[in-house]
PDB file of N, CA and C in Angstrom:
ATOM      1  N   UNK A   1     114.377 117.279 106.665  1.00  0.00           N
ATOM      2  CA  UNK A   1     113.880 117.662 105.364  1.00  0.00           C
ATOM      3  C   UNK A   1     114.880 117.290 104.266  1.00  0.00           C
ATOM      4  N   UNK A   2     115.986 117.389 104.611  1.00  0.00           N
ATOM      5  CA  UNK A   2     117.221 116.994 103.648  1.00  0.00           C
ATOM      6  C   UNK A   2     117.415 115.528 103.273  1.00  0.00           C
ATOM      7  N   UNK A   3     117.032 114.540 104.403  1.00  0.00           N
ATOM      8  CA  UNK A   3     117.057 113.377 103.966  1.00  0.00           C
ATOM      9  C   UNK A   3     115.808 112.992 103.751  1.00  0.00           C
ATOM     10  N   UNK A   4     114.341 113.647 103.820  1.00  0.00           N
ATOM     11  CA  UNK A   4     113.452 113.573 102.617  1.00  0.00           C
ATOM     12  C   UNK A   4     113.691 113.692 101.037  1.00  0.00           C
ATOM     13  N   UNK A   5     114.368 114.777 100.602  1.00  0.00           N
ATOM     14  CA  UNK A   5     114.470 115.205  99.786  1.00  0.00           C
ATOM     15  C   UNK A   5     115.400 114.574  98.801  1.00  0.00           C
ATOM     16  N   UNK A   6     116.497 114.091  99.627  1.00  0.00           N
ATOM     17  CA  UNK A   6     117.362 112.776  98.908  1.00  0.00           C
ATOM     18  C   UNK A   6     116.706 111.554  98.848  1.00  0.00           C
ATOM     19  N   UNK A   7     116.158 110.999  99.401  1.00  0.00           N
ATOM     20  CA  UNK A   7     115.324 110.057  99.235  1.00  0.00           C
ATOM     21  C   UNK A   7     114.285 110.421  98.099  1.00  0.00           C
ATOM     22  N   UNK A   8     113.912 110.971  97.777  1.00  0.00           N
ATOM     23  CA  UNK A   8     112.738 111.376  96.534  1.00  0.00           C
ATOM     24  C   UNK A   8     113.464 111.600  95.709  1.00  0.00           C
ATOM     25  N   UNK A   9     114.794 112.064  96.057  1.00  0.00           N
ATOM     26  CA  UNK A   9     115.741 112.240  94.439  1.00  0.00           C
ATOM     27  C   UNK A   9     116.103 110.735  94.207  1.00  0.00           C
ATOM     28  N   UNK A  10     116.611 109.996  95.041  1.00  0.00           N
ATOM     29  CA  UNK A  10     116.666 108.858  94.753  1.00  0.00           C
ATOM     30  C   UNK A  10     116.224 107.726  94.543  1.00  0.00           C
ATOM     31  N   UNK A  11     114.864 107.991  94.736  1.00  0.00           N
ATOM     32  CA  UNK A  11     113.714 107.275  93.710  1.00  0.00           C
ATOM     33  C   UNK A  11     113.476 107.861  92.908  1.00  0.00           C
ATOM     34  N   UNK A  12     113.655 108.878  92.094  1.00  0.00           N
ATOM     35  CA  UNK A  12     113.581 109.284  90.885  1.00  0.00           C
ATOM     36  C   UNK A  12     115.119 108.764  90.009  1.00  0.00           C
ATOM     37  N   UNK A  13     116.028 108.929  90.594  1.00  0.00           N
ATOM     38  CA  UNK A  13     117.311 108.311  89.854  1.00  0.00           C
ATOM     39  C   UNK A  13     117.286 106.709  89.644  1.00  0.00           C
ATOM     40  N   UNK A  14     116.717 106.069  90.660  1.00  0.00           N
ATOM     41  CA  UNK A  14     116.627 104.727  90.479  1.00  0.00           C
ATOM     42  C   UNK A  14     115.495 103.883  88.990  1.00  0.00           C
ATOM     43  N   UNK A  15     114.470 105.287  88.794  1.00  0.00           N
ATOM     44  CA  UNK A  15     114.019 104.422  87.629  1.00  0.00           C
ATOM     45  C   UNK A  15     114.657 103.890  86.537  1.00  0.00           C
ATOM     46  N   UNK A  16     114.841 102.735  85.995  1.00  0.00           N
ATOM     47  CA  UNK A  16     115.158 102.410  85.476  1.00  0.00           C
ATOM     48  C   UNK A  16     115.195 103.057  83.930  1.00  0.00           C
ATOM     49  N   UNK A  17     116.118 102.806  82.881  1.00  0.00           N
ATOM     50  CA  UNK A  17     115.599 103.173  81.444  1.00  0.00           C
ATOM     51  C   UNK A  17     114.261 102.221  80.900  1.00  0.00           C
ATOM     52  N   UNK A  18     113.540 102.990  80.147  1.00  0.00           N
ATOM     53  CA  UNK A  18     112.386 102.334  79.667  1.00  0.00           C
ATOM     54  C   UNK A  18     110.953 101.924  80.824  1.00  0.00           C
ATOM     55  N   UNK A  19     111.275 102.455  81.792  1.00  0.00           N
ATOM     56  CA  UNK A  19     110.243 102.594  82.783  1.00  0.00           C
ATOM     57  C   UNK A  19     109.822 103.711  83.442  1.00  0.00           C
ATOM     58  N   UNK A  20     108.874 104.254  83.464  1.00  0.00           N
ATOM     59  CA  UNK A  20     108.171 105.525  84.226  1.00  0.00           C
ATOM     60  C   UNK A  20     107.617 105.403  85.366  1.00  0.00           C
ATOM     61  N   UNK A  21     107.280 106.461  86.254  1.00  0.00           N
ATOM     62  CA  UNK A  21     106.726 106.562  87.545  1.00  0.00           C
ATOM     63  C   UNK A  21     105.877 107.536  87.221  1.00  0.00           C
ATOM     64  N   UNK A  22     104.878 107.442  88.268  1.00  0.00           N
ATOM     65  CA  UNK A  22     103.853 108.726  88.731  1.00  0.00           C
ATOM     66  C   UNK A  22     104.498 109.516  89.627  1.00  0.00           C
ATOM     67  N   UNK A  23     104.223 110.112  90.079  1.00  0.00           N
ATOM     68  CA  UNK A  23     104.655 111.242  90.766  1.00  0.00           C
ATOM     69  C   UNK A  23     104.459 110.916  92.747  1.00  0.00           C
ATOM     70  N   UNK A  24     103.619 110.184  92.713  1.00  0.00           N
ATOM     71  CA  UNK A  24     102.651 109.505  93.702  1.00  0.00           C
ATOM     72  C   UNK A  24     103.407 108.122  94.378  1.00  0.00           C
ATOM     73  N   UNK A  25     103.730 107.467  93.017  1.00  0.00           N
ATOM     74  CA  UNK A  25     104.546 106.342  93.535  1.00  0.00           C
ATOM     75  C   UNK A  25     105.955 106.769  93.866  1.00  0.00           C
ATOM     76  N   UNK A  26     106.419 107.285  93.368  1.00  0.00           N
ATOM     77  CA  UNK A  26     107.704 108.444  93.800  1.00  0.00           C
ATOM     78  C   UNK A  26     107.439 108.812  94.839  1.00  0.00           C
ATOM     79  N   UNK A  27     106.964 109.236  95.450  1.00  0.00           N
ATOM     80  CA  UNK A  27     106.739 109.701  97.033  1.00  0.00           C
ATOM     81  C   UNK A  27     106.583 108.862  97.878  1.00  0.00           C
ATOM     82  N   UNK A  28     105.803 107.657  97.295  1.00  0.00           N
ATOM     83  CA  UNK A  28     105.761 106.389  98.172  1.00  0.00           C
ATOM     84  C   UNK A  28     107.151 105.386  98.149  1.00  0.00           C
ATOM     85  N   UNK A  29     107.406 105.242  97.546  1.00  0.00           N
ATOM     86  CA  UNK A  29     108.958 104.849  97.578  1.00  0.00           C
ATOM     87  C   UNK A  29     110.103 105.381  98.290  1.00  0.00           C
ATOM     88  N   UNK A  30     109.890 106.729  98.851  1.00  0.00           N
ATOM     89  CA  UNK A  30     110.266 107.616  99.235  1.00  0.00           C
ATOM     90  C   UNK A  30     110.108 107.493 100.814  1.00  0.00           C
ATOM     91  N   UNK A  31     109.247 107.002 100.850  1.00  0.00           N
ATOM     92  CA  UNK A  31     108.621 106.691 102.631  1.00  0.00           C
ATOM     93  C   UNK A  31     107.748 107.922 102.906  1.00  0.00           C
ATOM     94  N   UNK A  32     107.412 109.137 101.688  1.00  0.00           N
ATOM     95  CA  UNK A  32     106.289 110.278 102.036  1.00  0.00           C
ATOM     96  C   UNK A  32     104.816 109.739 101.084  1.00  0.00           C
ATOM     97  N   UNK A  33     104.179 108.600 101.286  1.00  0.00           N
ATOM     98  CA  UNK A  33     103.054 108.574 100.715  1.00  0.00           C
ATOM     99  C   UNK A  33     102.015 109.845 100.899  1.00  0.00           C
ATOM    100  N   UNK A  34     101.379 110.460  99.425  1.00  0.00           N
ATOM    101  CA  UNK A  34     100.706 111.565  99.803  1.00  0.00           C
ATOM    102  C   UNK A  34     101.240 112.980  99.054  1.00  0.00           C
ATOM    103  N   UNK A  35     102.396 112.486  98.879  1.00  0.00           N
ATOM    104  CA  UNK A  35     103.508 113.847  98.757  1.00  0.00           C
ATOM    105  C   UNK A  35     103.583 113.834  96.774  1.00  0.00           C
ATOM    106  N   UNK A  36     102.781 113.843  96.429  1.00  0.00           N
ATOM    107  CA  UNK A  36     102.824 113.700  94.810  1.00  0.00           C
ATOM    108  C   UNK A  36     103.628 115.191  94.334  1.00  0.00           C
ATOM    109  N   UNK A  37     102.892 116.047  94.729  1.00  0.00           N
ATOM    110  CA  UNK A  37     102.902 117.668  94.682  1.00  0.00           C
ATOM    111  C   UNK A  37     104.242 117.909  95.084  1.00  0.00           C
ATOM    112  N   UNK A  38     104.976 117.427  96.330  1.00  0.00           N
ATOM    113  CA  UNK A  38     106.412 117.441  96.448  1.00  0.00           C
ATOM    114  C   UNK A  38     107.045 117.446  95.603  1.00  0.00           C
ATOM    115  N   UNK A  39     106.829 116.044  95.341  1.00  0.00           N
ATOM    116  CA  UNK A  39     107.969 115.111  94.160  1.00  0.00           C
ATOM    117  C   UNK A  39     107.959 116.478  93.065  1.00  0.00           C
ATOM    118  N   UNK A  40     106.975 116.881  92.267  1.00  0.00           N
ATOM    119  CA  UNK A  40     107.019 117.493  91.519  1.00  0.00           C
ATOM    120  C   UNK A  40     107.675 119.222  91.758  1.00  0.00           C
ATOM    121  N   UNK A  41     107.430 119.678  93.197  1.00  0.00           N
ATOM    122  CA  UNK A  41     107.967 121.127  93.288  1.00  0.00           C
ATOM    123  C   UNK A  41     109.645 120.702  92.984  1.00  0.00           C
ATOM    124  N   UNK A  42     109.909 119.294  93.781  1.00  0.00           N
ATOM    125  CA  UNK A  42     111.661 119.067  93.938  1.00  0.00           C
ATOM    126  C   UNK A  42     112.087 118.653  92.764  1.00  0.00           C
ATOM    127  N   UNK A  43     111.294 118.210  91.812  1.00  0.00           N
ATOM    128  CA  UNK A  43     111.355 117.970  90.019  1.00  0.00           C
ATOM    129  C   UNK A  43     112.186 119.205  89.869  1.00  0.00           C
ATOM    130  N   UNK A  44     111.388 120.654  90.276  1.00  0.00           N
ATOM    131  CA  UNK A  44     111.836 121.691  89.878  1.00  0.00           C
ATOM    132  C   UNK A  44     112.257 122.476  90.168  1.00  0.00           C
ATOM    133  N   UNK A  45     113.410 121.481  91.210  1.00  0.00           N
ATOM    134  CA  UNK A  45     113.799 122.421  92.026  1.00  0.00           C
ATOM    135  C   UNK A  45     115.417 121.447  92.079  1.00  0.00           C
ATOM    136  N   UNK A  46     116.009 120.842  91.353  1.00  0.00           N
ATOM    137  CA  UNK A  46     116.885 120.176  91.403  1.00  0.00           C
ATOM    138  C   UNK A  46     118.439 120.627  91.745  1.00  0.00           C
ATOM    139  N   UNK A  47     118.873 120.118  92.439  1.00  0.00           N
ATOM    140  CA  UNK A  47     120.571 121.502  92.675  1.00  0.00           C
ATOM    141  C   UNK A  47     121.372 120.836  91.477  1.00  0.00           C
ATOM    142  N   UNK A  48     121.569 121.872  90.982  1.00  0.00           N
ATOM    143  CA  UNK A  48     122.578 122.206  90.416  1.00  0.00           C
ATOM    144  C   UNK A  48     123.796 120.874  90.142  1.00  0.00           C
ATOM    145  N   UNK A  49     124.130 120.367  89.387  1.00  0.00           N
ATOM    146  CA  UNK A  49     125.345 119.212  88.414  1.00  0.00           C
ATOM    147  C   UNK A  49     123.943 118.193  88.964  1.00  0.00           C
ATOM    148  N   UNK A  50     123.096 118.078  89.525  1.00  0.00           N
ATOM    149  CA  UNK A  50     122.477 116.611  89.737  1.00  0.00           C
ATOM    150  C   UNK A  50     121.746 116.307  88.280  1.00  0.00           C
ATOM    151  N   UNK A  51     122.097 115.109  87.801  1.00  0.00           N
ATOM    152  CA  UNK A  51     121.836 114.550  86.916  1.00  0.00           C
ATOM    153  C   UNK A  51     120.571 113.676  87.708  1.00  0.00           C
ATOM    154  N   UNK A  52     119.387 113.693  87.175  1.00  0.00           N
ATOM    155  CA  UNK A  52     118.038 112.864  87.047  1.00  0.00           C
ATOM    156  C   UNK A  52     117.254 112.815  85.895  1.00  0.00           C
ATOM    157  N   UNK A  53     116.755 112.112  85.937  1.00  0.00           N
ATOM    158  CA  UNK A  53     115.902 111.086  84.426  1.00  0.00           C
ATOM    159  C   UNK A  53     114.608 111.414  84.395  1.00  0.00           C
ATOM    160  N   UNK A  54     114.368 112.829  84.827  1.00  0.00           N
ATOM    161  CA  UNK A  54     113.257 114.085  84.961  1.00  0.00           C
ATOM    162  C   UNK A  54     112.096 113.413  83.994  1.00  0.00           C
ATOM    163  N   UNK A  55     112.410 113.324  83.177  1.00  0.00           N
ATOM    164  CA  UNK A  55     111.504 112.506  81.915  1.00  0.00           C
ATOM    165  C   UNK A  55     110.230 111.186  82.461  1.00  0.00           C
ATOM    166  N   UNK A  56     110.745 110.715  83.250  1.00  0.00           N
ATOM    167  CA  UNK A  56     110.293 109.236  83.553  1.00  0.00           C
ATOM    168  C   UNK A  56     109.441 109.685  84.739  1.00  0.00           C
ATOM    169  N   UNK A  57     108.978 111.174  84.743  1.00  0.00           N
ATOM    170  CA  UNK A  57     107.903 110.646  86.145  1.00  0.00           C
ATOM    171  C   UNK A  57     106.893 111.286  85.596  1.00  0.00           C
ATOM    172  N   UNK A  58     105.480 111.131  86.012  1.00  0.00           N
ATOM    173  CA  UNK A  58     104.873 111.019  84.752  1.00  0.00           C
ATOM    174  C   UNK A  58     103.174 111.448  86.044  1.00  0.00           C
ATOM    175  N   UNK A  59     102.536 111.802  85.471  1.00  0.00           N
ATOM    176  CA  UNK A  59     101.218 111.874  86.526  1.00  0.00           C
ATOM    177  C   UNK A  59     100.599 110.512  86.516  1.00  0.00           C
ATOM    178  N   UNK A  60      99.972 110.318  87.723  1.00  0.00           N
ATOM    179  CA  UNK A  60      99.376 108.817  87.964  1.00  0.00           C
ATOM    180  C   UNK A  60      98.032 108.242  86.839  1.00  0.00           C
ATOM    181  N   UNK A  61      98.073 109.349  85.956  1.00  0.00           N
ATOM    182  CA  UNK A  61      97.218 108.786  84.683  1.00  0.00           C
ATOM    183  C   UNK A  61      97.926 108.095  83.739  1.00  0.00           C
ATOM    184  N   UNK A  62      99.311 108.679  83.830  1.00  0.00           N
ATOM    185  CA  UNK A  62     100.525 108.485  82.351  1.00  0.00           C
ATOM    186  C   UNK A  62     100.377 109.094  81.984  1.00  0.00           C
ATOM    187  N   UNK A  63      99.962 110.079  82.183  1.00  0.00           N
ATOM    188  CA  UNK A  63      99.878 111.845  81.007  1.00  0.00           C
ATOM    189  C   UNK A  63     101.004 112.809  81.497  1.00  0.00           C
ATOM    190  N   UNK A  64     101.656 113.443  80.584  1.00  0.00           N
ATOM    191  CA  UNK A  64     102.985 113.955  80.582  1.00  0.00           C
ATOM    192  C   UNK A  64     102.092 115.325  80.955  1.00  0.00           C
ATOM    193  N   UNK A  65     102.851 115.665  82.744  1.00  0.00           N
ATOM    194  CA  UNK A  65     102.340 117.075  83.171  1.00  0.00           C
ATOM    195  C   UNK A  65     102.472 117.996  82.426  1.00  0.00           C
ATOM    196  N   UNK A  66     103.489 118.223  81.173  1.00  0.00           N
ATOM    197  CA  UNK A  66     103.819 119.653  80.915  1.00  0.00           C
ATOM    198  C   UNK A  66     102.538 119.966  79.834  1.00  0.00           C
ATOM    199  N   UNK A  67     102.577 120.998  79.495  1.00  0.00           N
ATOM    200  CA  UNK A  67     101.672 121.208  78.587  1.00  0.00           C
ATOM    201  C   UNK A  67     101.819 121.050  76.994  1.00  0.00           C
ATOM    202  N   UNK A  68     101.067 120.248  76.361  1.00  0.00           N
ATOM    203  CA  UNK A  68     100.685 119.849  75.368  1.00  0.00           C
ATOM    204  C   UNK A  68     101.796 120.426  74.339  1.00  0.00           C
ATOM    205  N   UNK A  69     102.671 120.308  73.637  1.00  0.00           N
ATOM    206  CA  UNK A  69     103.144 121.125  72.463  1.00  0.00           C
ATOM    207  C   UNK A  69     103.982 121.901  73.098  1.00  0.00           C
ATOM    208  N   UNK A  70     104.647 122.359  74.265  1.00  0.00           N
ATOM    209  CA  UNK A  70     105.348 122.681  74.934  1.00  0.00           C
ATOM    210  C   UNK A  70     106.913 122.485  74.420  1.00  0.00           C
ATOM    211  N   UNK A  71     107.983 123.399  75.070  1.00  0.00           N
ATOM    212  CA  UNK A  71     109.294 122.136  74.637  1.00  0.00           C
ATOM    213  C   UNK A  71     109.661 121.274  75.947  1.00  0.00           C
ATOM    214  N   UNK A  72     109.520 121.441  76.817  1.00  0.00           N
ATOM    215  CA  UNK A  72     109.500 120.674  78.020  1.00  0.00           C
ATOM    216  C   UNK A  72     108.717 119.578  76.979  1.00  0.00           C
ATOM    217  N   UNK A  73     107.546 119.478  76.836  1.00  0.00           N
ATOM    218  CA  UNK A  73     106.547 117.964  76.184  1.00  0.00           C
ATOM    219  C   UNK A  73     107.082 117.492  75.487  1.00  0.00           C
ATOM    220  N   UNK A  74     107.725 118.298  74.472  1.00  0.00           N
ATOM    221  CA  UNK A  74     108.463 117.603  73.076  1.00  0.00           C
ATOM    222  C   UNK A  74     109.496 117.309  74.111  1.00  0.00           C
ATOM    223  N   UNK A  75     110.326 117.499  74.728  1.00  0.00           N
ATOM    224  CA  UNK A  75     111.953 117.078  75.098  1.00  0.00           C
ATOM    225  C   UNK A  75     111.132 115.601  75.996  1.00  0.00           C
ATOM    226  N   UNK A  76     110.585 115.435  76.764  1.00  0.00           N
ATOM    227  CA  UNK A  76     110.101 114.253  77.566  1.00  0.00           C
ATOM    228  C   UNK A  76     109.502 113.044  76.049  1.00  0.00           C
ATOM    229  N   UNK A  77     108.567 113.590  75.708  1.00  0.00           N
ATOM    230  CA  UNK A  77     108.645 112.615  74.670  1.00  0.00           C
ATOM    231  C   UNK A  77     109.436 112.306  74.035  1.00  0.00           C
ATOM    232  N   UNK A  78     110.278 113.193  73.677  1.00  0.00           N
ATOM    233  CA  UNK A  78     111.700 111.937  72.792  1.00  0.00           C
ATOM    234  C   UNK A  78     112.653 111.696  73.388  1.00  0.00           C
ATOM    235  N   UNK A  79     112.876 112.007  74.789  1.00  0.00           N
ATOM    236  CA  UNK A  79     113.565 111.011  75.422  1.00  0.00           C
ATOM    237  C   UNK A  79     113.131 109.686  75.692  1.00  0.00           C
ATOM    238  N   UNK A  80     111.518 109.375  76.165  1.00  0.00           N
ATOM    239  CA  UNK A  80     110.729 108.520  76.988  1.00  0.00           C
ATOM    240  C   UNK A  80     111.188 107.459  75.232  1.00  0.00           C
ATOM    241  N   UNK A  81     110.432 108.266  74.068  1.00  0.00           N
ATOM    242  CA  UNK A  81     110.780 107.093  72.960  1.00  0.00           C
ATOM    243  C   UNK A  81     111.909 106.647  72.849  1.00  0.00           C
ATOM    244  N   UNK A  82     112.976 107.257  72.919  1.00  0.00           N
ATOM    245  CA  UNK A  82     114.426 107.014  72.336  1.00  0.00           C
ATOM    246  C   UNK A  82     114.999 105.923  73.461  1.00  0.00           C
ATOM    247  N   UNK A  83     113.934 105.504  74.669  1.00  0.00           N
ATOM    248  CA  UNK A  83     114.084 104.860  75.246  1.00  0.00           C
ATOM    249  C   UNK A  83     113.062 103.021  74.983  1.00  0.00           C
ATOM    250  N   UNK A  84     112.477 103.527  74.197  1.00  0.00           N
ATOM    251  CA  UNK A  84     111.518 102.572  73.785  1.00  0.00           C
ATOM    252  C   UNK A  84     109.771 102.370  73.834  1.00  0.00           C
ATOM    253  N   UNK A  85     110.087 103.913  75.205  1.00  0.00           N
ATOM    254  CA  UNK A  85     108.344 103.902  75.799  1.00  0.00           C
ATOM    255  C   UNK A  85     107.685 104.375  74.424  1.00  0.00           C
ATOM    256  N   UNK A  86     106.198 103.802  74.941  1.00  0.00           N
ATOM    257  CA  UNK A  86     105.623 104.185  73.711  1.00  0.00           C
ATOM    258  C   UNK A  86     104.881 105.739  74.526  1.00  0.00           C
ATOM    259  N   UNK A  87     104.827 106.639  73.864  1.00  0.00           N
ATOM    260  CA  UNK A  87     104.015 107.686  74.185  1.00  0.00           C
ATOM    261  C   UNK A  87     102.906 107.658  72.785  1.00  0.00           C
ATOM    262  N   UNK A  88     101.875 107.979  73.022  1.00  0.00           N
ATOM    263  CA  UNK A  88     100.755 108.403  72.515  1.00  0.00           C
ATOM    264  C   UNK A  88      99.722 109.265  73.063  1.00  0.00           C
ATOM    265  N   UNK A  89      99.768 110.753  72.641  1.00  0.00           N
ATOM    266  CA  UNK A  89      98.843 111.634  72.413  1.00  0.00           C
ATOM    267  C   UNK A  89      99.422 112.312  74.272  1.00  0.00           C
ATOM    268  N   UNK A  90     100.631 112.195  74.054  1.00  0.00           N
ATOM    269  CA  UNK A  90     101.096 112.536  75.651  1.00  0.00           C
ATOM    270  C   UNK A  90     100.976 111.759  76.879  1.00  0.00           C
ATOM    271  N   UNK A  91     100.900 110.300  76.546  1.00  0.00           N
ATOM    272  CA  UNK A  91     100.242 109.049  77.728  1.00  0.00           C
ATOM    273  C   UNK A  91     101.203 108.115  77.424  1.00  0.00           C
ATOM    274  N   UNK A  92     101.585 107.308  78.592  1.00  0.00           N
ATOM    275  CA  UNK A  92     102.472 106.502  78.576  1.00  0.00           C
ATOM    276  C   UNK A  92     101.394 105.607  78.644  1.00  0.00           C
ATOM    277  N   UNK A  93     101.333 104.311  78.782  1.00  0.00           N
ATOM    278  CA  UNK A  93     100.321 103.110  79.318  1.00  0.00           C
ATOM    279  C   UNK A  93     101.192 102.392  80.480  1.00  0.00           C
ATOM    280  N   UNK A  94     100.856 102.636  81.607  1.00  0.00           N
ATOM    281  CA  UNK A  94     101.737 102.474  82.726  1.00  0.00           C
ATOM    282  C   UNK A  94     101.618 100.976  82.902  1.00  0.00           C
ATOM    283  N   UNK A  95     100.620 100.640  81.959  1.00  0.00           N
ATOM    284  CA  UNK A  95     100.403  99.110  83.074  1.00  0.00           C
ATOM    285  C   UNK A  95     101.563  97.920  82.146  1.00  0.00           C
ATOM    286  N   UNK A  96     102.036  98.602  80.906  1.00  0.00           N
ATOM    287  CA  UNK A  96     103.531  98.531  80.199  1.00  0.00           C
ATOM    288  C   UNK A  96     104.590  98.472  80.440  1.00  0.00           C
ATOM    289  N   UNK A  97     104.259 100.085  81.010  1.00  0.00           N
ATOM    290  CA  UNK A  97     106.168 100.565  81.193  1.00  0.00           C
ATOM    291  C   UNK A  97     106.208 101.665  82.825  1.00  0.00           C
ATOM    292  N   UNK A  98     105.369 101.203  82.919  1.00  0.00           N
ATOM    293  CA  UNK A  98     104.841 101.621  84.642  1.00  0.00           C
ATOM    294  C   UNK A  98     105.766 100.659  85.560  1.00  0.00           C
ATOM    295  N   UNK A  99     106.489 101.367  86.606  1.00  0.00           N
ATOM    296  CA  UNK A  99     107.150 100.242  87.747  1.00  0.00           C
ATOM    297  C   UNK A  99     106.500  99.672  88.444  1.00  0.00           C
ATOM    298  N   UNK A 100     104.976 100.052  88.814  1.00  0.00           N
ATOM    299  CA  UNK A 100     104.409  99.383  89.998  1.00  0.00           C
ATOM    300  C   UNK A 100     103.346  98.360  88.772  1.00  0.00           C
ATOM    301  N   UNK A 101     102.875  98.861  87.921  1.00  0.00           N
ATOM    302  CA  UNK A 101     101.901  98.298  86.644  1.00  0.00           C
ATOM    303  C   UNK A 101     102.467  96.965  86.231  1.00  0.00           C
ATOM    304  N   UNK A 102     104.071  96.818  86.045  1.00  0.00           N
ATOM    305  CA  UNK A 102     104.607  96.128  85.038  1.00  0.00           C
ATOM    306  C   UNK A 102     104.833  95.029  86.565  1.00  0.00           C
ATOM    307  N   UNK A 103     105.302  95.600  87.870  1.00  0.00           N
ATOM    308  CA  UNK A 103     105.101  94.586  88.770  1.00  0.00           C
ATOM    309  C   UNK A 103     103.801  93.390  88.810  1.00  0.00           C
ATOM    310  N   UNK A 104     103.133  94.335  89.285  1.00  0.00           N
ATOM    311  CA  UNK A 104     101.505  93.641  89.250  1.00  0.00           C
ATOM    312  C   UNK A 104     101.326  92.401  88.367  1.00  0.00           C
ATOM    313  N   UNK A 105     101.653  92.729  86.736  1.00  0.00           N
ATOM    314  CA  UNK A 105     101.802  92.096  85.858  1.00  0.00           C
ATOM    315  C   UNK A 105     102.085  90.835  86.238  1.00  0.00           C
ATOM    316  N   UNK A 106     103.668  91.211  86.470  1.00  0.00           N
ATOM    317  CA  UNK A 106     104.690  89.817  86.783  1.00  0.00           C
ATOM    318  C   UNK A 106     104.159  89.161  87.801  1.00  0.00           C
ATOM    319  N   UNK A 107     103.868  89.404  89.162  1.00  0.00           N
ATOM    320  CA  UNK A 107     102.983  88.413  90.249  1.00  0.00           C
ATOM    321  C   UNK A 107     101.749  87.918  89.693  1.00  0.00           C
ATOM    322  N   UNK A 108     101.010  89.003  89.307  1.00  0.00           N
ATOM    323  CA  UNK A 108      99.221  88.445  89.535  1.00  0.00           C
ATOM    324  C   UNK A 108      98.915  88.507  88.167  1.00  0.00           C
ATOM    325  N   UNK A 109      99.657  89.024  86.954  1.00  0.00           N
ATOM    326  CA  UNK A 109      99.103  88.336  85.402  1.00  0.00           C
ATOM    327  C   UNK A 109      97.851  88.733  85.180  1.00  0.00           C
ATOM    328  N   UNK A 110      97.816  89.714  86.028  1.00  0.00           N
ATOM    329  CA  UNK A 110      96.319  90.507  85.592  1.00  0.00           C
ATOM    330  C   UNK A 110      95.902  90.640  84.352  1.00  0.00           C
ATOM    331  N   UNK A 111      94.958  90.520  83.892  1.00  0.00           N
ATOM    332  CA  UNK A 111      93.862  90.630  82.487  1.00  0.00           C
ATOM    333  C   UNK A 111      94.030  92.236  81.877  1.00  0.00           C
ATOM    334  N   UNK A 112      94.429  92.762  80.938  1.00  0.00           N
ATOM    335  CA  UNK A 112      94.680  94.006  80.537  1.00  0.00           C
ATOM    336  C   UNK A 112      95.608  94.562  80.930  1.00  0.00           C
ATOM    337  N   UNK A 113      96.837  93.728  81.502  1.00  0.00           N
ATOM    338  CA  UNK A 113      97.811  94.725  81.669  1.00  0.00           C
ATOM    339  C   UNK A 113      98.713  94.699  81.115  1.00  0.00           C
TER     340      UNK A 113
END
């Protein structure tokens, strides 16, 4: 369970600045596909001096889990901007600033992304 749990922290530390994850792809990176709900209990459940980029994981819509007007919402949104993401109305556009979205992009040049 311990080297689950580092592994999901460390796909959450590995996102890059200016790029977000779902919660979903975080788990899959992780080697626990399935485990979305994880990622997020261990979001909030972080030990103590660990520094993570809490900000950048994001639900598999791009909608910022916390609630609307929140300070958790306000603190994720102006980090995610001060990083360059665009947020609007609490939504990232993953297929932008998404890690697996912005992949796709680069191979297959998909139409709308």
């Amino acid at each position: 369970m311990q080297d689950r749990n580092a592994r999901i922290y460390a796909a959450i530390a590995a996102i890059p600045p200016g790029r977000v994850a779902s919660y979903g792809a975080i788990a899959a990176r992780a080697g626990v596909p399935g485990r979305a709900r994880l990622v997020g209990r261990l979001l909030g459940e972080v030990p103590e001096g660990m520094q993570l980029p809490w900000f950048r994981v994001l639900r598999a819509s791009g909608q910022i889990a916390m609630p609307p007007g929140s300070r958790g919402f306000r603190e994720q949104c102006r980090r995610l901007r001060a990083e360059g993401v665009e947020v609007c109305n609490g939504r990232v556009p993953l297929s932008r600033f998404g890690l697996d979205g912005d992949l796709d992009h680069a191979l297959w040049g998909l139409p709308g992304q």
